[in-house]
Protein backbone atom coordinates (compact mmCIF):
# COMPACT_ATOMS: atom_id res chain seq x y z
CA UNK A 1 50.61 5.72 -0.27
CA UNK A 2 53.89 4.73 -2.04
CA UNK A 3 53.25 1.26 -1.37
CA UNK A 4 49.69 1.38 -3.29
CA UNK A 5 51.43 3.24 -6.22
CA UNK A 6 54.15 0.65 -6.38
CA UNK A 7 51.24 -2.30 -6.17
CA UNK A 8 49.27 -0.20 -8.86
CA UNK A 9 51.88 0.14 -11.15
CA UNK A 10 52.66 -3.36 -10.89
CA UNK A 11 48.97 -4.63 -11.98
CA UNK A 12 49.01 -2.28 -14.57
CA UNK A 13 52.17 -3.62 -16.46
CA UNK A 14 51.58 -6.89 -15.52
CA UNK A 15 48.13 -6.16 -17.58
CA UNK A 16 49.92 -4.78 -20.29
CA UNK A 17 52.19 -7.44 -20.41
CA UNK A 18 49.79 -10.37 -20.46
CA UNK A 19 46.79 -8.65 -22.62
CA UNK A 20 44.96 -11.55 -24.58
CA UNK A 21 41.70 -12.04 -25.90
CA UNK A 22 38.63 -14.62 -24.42
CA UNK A 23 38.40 -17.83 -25.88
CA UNK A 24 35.37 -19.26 -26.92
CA UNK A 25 35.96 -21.89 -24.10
CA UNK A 26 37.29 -18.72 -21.85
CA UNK A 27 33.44 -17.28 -22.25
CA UNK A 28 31.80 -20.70 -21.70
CA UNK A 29 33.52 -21.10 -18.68
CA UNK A 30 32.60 -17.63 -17.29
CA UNK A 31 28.87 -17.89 -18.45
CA UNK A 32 28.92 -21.11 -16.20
CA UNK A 33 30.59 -19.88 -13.33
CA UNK A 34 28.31 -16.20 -13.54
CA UNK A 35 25.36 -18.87 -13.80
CA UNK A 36 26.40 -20.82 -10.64
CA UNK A 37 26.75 -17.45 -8.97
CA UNK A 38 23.59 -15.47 -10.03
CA UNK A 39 21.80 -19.14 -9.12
CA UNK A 40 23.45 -19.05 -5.54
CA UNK A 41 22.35 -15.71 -5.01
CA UNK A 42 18.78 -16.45 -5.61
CA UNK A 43 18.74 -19.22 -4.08
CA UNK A 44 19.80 -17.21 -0.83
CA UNK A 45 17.32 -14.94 -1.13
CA UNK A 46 14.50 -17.27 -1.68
CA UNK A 47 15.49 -18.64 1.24
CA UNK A 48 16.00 -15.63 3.39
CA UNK A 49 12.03 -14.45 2.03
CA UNK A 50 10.92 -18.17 3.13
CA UNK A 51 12.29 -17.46 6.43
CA UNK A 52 11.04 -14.28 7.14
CA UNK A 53 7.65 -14.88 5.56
CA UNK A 54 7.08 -17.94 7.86
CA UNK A 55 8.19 -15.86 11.04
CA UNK A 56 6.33 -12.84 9.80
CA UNK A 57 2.70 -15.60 9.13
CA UNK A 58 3.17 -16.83 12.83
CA UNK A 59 3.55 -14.21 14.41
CA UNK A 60 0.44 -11.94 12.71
CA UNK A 61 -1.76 -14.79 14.29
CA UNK A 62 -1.80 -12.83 17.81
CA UNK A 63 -1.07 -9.86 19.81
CA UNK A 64 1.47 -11.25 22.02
CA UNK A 65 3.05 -13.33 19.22
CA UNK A 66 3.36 -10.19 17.18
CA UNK A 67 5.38 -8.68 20.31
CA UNK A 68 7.56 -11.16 20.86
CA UNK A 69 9.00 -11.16 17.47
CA UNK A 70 9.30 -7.56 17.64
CA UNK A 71 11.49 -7.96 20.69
CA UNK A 72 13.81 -10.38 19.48
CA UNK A 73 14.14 -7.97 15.87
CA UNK A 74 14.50 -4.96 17.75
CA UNK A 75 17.84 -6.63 19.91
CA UNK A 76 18.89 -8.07 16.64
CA UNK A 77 18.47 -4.87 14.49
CA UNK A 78 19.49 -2.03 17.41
CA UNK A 79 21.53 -3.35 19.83
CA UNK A 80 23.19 -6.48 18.82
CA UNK A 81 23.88 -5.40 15.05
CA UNK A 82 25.54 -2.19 16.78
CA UNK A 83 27.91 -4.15 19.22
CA UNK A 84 25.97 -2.58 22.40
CA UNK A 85 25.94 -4.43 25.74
CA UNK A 86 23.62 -7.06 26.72
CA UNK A 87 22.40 -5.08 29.27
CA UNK A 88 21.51 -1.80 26.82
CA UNK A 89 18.82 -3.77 25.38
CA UNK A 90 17.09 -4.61 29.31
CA UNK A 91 17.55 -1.27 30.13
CA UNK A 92 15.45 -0.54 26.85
CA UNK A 93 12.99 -2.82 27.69
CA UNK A 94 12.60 -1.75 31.07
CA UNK A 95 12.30 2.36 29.84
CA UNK A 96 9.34 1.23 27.69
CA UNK A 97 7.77 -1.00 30.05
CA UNK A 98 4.01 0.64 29.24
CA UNK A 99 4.49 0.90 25.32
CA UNK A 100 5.36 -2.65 24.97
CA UNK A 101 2.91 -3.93 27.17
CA UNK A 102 0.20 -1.69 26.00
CA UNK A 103 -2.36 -3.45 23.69
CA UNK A 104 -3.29 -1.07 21.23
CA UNK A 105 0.68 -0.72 20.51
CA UNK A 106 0.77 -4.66 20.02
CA UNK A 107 -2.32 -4.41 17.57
CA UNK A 108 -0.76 -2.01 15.39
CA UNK A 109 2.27 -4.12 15.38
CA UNK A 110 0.54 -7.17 14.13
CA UNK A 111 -1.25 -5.24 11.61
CA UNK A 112 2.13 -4.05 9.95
CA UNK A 113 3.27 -7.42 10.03
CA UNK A 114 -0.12 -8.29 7.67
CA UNK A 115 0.81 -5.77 5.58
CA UNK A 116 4.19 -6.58 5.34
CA UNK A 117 2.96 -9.83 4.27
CA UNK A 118 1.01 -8.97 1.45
CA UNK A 119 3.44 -6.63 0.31
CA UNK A 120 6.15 -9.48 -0.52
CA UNK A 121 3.39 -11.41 -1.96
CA UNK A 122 2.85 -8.26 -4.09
CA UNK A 123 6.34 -8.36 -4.70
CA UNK A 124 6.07 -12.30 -6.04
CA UNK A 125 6.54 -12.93 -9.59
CA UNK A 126 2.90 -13.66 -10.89
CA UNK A 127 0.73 -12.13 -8.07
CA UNK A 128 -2.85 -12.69 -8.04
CA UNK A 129 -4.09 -8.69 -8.20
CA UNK A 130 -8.05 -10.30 -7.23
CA UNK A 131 -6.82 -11.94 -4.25
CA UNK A 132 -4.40 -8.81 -2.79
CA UNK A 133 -7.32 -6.73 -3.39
CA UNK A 134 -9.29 -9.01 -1.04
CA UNK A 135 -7.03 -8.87 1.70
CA UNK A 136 -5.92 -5.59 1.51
CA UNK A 137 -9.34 -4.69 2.01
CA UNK A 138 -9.81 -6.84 5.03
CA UNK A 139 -6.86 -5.39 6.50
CA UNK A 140 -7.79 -1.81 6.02
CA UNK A 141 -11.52 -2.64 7.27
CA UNK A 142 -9.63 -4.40 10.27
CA UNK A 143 -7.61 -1.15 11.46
CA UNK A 144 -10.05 1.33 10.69
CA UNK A 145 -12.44 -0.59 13.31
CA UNK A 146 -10.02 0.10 15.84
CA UNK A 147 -9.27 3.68 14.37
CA UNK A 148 -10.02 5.36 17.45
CA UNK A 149 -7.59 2.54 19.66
CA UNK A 150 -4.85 2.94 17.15
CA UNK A 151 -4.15 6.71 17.31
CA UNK A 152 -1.93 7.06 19.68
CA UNK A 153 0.45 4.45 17.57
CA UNK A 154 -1.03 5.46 14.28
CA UNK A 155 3.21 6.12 13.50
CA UNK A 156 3.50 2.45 13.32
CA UNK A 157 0.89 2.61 10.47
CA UNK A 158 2.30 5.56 8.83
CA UNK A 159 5.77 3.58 8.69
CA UNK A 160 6.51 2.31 5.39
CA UNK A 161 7.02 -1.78 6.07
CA UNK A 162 9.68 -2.20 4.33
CA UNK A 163 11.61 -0.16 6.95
CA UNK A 164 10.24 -1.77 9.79
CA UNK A 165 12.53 -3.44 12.41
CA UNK A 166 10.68 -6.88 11.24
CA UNK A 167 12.60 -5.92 7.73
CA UNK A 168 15.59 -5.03 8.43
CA UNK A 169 16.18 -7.48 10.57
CA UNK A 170 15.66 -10.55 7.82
CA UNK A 171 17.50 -8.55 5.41
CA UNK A 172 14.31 -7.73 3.18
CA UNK A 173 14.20 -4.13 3.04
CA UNK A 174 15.58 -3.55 -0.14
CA UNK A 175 12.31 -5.04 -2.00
CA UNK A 176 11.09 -2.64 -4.77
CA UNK A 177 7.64 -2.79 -5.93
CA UNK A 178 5.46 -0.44 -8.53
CA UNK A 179 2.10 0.30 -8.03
CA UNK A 180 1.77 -0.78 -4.16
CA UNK A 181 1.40 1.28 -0.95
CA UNK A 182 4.06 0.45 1.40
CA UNK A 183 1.42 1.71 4.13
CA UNK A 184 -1.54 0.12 5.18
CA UNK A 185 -3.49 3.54 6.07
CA UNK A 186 -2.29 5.19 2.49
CA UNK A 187 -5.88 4.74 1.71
CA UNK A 188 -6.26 7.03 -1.17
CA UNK A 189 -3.33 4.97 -3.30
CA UNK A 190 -4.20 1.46 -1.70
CA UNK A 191 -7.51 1.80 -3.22
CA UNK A 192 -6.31 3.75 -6.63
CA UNK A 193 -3.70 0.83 -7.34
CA UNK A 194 -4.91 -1.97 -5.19
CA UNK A 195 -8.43 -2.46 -4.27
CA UNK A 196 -10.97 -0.55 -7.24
CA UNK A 197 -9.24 -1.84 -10.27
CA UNK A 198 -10.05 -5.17 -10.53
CA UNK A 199 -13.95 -4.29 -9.54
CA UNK A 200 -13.73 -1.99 -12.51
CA UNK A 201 -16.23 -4.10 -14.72
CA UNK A 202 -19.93 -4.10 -15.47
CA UNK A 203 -20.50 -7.47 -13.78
CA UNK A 204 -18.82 -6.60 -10.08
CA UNK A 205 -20.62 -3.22 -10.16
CA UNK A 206 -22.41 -4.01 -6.56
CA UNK A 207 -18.68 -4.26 -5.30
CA UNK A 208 -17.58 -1.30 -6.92
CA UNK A 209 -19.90 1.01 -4.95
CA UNK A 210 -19.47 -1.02 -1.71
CA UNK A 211 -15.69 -0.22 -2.34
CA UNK A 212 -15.95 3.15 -3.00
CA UNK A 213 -18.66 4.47 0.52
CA UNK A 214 -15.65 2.13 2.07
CA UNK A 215 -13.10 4.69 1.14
CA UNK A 216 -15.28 7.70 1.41
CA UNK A 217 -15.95 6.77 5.15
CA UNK A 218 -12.49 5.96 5.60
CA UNK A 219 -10.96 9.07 4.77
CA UNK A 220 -13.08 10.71 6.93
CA UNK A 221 -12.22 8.74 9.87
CA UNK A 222 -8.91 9.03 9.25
CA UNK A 223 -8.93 13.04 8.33
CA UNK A 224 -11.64 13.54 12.27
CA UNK A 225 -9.56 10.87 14.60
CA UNK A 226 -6.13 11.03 13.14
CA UNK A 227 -5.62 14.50 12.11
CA UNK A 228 -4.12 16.21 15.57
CA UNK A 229 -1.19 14.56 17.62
CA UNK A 230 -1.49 10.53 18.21
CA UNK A 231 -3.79 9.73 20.77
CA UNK A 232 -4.93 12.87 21.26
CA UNK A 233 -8.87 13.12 21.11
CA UNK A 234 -11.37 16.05 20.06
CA UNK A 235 -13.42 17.15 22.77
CA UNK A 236 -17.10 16.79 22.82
CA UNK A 237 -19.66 15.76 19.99
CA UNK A 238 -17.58 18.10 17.61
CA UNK A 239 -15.30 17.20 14.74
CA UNK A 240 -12.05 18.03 13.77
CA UNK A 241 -11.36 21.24 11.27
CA UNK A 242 -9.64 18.51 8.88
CA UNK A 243 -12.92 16.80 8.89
CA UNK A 244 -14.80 19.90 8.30
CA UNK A 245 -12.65 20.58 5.27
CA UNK A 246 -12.98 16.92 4.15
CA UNK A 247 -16.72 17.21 4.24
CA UNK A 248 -16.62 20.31 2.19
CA UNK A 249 -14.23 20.26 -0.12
CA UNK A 250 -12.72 16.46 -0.25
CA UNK A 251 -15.59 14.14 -0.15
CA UNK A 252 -17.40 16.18 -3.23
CA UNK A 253 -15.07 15.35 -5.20
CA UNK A 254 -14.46 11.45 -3.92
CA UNK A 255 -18.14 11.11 -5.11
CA UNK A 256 -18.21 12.74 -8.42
CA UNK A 257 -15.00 10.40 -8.80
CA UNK A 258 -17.04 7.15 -7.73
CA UNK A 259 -19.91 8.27 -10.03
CA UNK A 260 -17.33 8.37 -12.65
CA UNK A 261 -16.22 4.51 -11.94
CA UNK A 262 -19.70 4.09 -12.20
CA UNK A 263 -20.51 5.19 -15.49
CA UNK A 264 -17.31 3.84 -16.82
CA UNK A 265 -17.91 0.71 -15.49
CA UNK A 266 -21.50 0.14 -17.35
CA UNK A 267 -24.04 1.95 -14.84
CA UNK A 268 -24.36 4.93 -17.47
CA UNK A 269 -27.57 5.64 -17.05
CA UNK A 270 -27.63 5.37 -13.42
CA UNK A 271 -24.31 7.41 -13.22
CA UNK A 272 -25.68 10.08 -15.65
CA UNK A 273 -28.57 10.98 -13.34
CA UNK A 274 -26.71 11.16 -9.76
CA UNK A 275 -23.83 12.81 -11.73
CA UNK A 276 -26.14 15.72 -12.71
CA UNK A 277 -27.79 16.13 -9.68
CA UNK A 278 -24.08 15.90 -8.10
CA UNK A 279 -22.98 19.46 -10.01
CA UNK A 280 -26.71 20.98 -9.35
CA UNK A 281 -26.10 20.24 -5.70
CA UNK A 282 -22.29 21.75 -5.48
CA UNK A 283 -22.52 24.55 -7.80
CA UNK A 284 -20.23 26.75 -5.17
CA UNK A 285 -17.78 23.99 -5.06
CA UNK A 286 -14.37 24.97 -7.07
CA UNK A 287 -14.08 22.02 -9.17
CA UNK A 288 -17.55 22.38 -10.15
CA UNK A 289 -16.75 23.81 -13.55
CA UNK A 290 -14.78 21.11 -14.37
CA UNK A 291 -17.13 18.60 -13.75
CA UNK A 292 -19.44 19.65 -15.81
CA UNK A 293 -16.59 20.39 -18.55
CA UNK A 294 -15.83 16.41 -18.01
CA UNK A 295 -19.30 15.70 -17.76
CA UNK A 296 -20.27 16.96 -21.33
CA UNK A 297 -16.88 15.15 -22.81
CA UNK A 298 -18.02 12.03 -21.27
CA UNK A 299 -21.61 12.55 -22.79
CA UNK A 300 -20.04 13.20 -26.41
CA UNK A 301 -17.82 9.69 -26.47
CA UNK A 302 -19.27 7.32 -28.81
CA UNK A 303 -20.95 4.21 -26.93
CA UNK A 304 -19.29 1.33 -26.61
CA UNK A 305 -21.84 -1.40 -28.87
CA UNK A 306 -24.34 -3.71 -27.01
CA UNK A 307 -24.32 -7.37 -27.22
CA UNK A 308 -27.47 -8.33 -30.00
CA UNK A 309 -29.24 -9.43 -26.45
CA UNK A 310 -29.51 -6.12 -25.34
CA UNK A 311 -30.02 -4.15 -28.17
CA UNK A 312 -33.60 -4.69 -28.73
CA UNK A 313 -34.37 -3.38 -25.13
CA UNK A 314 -35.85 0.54 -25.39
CA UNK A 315 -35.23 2.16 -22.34
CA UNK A 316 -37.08 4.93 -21.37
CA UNK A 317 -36.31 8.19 -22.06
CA UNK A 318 -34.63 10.33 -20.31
CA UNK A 319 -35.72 13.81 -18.39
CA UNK A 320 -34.79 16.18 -16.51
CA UNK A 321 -37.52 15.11 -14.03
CA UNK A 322 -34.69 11.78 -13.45
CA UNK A 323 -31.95 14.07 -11.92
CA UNK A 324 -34.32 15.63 -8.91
């Protein structure tokens, strides 16, 4: 401890002593030498992302290629990074002889390593929002297929990707990104922020409501098949009491929300009538009130202007007869 003070002391008069001001070549110089750093930095990481990305791409392609790379991260990350003996990890392997080799365990693995993919191309500079939508949609239509497979390693899927063992172990898990599930079975934000906002528009309308029974039918898979312990199944023809509640309390309000999109998104008229017919039919339901409270604000917002093409078109009017 006297030693440090000493060594302290010393840098601090020697400071003192030797205090000066930057010279305008003193600043150039640093500027050029910060440059050359920052630049080596990046340059490291671009090539640590290149790396993982094309380990990551190959082994999404299969199954068994999706194991083996989880092997060889799962040494690296827990047993070599921690100094433990060769043999720890074959002892390891040996204990979870049925996990690794079972299928369904595989499958999930391979599709966190496709979401993991998409979500450093989310991550990318100038990411093409269209394009992620697209895929993330093929990926979630891709697990919920095999919902019922999947359960028992639905943790897998829960895991946020960025702390995966396929992360950590190519140094990527400090990647921040706004506005982007780091789950692939977050359904309720992956299609908030991901998949509805670009089919938000009058002309993708068909895609829109394709989109939206897509999310309504996934939730409910997710809240019957995944809602006890993983794997574990419900017995008989009967549903879970998380899908019951889903049914009656949840998926109201999912399709008053759609109907909303709807309406927004140029199907007014369309909207309008199912959205009427939507309180009429769920009177007892507790956001009812609001609704219609939402409903009649909606109604009151001045129209956005049609094109000259349209305006000459008189639609017919409408009646009360249109919402039954």
């Amino acid at each position: 401890m006297k030693t440090f003070a000493i060594s302290l002391l010393f840098i601090v008069a020697t400071t003192a002593a030797f205090a000066d001001g930057l010279t305008d070549a003193d600043r150039e110089t640093l500027i050029e030498r910060l440059e050359a750093i920052r630049n080596e930095a990046d340059s490291k990481v671009d090539s640590r992302f290149r790396t993982a990305m094309s380990a990551y791409k190959s082994a999404m392609s299969s199954e068994d290629k999706a194991m083996e790379l989880y092997l060889k991260c799962e040494e690296m990350v827990n047993f070599e990074e921690m100094n433990k003996k060769p043999g720890d990890f074959r002892d390891w392997k040996r204990e979870n002889t049925e996990k690794i080799s079972d299928k369904n365990f595989q499958m999930a693995l391979r599709q966190q390593l496709r979401w993991l993919v998409l979500t450093l191309e989310a991550a990318s500079k100038e990411p093409d929002r269209d394009k992620l939508a697209v895929e993330a949609g093929k990926i979630l239509d891709s697990i919920m297929a095999q919902a019922q497979d999947l359960s028992a390693h639905r943790d897998v899927l829960e895991q946020s990707v960025t702390t995966s063992v396929f992360a950590r172990a190519y140094g990527i898990n400090s990647v921040k990104i706004e506005n982007w599930p780091l789950s692939p079975i977050q359904i309720e934000p992956i299609y908030n922020q991901v998949i509805l906002p670009p089919l938000r528009r009058s002309d993708r309308l068909t895609a829109l409501k394709s989109a939206w029974t897509k999310r309504m039918v996934y939730e409910g898979t997710v809240a019957d098949l995944w809602s006890g312990k993983p794997g574990e199944k419900i017995k008989g023809d009967t549903h879970s009491p998380q899908y019951d509640k889903f049914v009656s309390d949840t998926l109201p309000m999912r399709q008053w929300e759609s109907e909303l999109d709807f309406f927004k998104a140029g199907d007014e008229r369309g909207a309008a009538v199912r959205m009427l017919a939507h309180i009429e039919r769920n009177l007892s339901h507790s956001t009812a009130p609001k609704w219609a409270a939402d409903f009649i604000g909606l109604l009151k917002t001045e129209p956005v202007p049609t094109s000259p093409s349209t305006e000459t078109e008189q639609p017919t009017p409408f009646t009360a007869q249109d919402s039954k």
